[in-house]
C-alpha atoms as a PDB file:
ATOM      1  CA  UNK A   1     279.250 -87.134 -88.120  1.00  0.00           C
ATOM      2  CA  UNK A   2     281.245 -90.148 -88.379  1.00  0.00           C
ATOM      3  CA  UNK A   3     278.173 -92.191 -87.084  1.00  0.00           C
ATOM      4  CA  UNK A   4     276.420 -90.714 -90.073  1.00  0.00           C
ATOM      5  CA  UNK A   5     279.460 -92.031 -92.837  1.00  0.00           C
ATOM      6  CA  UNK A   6     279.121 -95.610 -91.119  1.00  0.00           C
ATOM      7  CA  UNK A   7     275.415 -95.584 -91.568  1.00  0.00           C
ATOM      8  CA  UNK A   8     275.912 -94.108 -95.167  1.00  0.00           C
ATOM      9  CA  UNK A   9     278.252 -96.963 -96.077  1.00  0.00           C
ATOM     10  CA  UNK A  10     276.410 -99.932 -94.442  1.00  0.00           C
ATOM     11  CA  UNK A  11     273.131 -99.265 -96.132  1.00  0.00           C
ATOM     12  CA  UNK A  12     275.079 -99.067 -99.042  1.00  0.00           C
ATOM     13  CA  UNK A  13     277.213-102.334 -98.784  1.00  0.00           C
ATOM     14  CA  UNK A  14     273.884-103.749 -97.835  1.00  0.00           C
ATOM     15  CA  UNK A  15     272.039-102.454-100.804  1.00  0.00           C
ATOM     16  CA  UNK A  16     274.812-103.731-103.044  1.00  0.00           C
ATOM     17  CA  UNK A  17     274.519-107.413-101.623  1.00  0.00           C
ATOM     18  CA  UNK A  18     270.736-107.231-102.191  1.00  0.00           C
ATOM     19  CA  UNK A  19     271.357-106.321-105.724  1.00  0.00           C
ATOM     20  CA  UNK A  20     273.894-108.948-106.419  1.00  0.00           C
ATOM     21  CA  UNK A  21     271.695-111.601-105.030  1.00  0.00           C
ATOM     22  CA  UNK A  22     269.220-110.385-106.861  1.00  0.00           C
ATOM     23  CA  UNK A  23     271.234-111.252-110.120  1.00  0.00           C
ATOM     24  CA  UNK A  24     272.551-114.418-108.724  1.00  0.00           C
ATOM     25  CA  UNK A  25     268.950-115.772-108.163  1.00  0.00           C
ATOM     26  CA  UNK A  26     267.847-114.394-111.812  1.00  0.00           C
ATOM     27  CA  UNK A  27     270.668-116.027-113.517  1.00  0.00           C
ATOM     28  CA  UNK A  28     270.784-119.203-112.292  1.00  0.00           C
ATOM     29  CA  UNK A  29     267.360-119.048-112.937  1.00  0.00           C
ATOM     30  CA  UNK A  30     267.555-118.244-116.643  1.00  0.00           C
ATOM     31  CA  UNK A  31     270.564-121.091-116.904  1.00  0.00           C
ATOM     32  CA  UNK A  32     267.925-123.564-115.594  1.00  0.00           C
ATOM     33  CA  UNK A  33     265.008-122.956-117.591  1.00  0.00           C
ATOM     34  CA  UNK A  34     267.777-122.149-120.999  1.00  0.00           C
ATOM     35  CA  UNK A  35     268.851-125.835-120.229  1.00  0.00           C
ATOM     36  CA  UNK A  36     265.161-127.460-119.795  1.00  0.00           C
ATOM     37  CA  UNK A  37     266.033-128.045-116.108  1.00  0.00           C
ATOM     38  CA  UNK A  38     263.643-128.231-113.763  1.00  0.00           C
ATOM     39  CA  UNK A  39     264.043-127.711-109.746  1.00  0.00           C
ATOM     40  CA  UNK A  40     264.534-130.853-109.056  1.00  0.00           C
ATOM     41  CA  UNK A  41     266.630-131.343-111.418  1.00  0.00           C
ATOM     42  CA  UNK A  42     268.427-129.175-110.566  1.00  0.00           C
ATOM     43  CA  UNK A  43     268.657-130.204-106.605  1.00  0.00           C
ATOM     44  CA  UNK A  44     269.947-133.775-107.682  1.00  0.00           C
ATOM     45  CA  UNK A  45     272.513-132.600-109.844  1.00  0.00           C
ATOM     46  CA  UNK A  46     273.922-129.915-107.437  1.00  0.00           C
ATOM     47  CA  UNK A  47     273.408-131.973-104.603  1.00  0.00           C
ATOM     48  CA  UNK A  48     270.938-128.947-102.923  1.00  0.00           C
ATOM     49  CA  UNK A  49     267.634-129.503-101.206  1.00  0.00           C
ATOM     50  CA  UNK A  50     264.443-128.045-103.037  1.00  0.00           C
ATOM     51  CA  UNK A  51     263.938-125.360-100.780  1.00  0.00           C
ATOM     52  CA  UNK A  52     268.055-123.886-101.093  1.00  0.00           C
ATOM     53  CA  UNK A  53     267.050-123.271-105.204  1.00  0.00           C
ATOM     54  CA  UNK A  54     263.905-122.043-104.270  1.00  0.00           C
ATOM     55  CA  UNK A  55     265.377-119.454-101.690  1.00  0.00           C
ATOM     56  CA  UNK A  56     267.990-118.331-104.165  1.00  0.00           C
ATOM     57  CA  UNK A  57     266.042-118.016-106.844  1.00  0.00           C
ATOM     58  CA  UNK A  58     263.544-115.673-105.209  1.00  0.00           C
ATOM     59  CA  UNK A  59     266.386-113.636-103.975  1.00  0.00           C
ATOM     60  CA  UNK A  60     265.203-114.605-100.819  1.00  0.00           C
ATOM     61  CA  UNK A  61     269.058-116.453 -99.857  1.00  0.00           C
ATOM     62  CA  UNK A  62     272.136-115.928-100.717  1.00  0.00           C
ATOM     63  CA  UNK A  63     274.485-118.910-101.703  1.00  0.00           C
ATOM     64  CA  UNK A  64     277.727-119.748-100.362  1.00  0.00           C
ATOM     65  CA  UNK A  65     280.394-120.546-102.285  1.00  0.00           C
ATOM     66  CA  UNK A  66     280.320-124.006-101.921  1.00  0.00           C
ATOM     67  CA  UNK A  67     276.802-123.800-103.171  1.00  0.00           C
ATOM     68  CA  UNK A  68     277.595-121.800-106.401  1.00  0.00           C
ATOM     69  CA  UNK A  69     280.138-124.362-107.080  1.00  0.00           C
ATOM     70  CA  UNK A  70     277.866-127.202-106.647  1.00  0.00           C
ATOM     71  CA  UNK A  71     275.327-125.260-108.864  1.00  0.00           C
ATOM     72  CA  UNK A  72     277.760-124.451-112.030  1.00  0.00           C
ATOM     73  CA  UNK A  73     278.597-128.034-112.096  1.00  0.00           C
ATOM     74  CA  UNK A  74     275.360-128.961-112.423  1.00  0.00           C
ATOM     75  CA  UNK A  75     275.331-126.351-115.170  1.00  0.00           C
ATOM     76  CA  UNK A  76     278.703-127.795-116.630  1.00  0.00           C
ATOM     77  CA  UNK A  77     280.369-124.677-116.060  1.00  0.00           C
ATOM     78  CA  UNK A  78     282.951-123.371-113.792  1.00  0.00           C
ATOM     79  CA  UNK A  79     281.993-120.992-111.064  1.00  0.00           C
ATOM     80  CA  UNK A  80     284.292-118.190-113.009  1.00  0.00           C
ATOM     81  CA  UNK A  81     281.653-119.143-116.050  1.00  0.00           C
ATOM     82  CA  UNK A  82     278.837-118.633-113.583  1.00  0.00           C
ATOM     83  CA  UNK A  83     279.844-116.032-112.324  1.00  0.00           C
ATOM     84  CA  UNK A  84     280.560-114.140-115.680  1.00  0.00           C
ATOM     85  CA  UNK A  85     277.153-114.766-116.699  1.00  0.00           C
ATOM     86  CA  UNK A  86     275.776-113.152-113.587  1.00  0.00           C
ATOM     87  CA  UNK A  87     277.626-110.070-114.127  1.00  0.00           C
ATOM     88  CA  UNK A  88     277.802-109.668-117.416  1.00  0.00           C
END
């Protein structure tokens, strides 16, 4: 029975992470294309190779801090801005 609980919450933690990656990728996503920014652009601003932005933005990866930090700078945001956006 207790088995069952810890199987119960991991899918759900695991559900929840796919979901906010999900929204991560989207958003960042919509902030690029809002500001006319292509990926490359983006990947020289945020100092991220071509394939990172591609991952995250097909939900396919998600990014470290570090790499959300490096991404709302290239926004000219703060990660709290970013990340306000995302879960708004």
């Amino acid at each position: 029975m207790v088995f069952d609980v810890f199987l119960t919450n991991a899918s759900f933690r695991t559900d929840t992470h796919a979901m906010e990656t999900k929204m991560i990728g989207e958003a960042i996503r919509q902030l690029r294309l809002a500001q006319n920014m292509t990926q490359q652009d983006l990947m020289d601003r945020a100092h991220l190779t071509r394939s990172q932005i591609h991952y995250i933005e097909k939900n396919k990866r998600t990014p470290r801090k570090q790499t959300l930090e490096n991404i709302s700078a290239a926004f000219g945001m703060s990660l709290f801005e970013l990340l306000s956006y995302v879960f708004q």
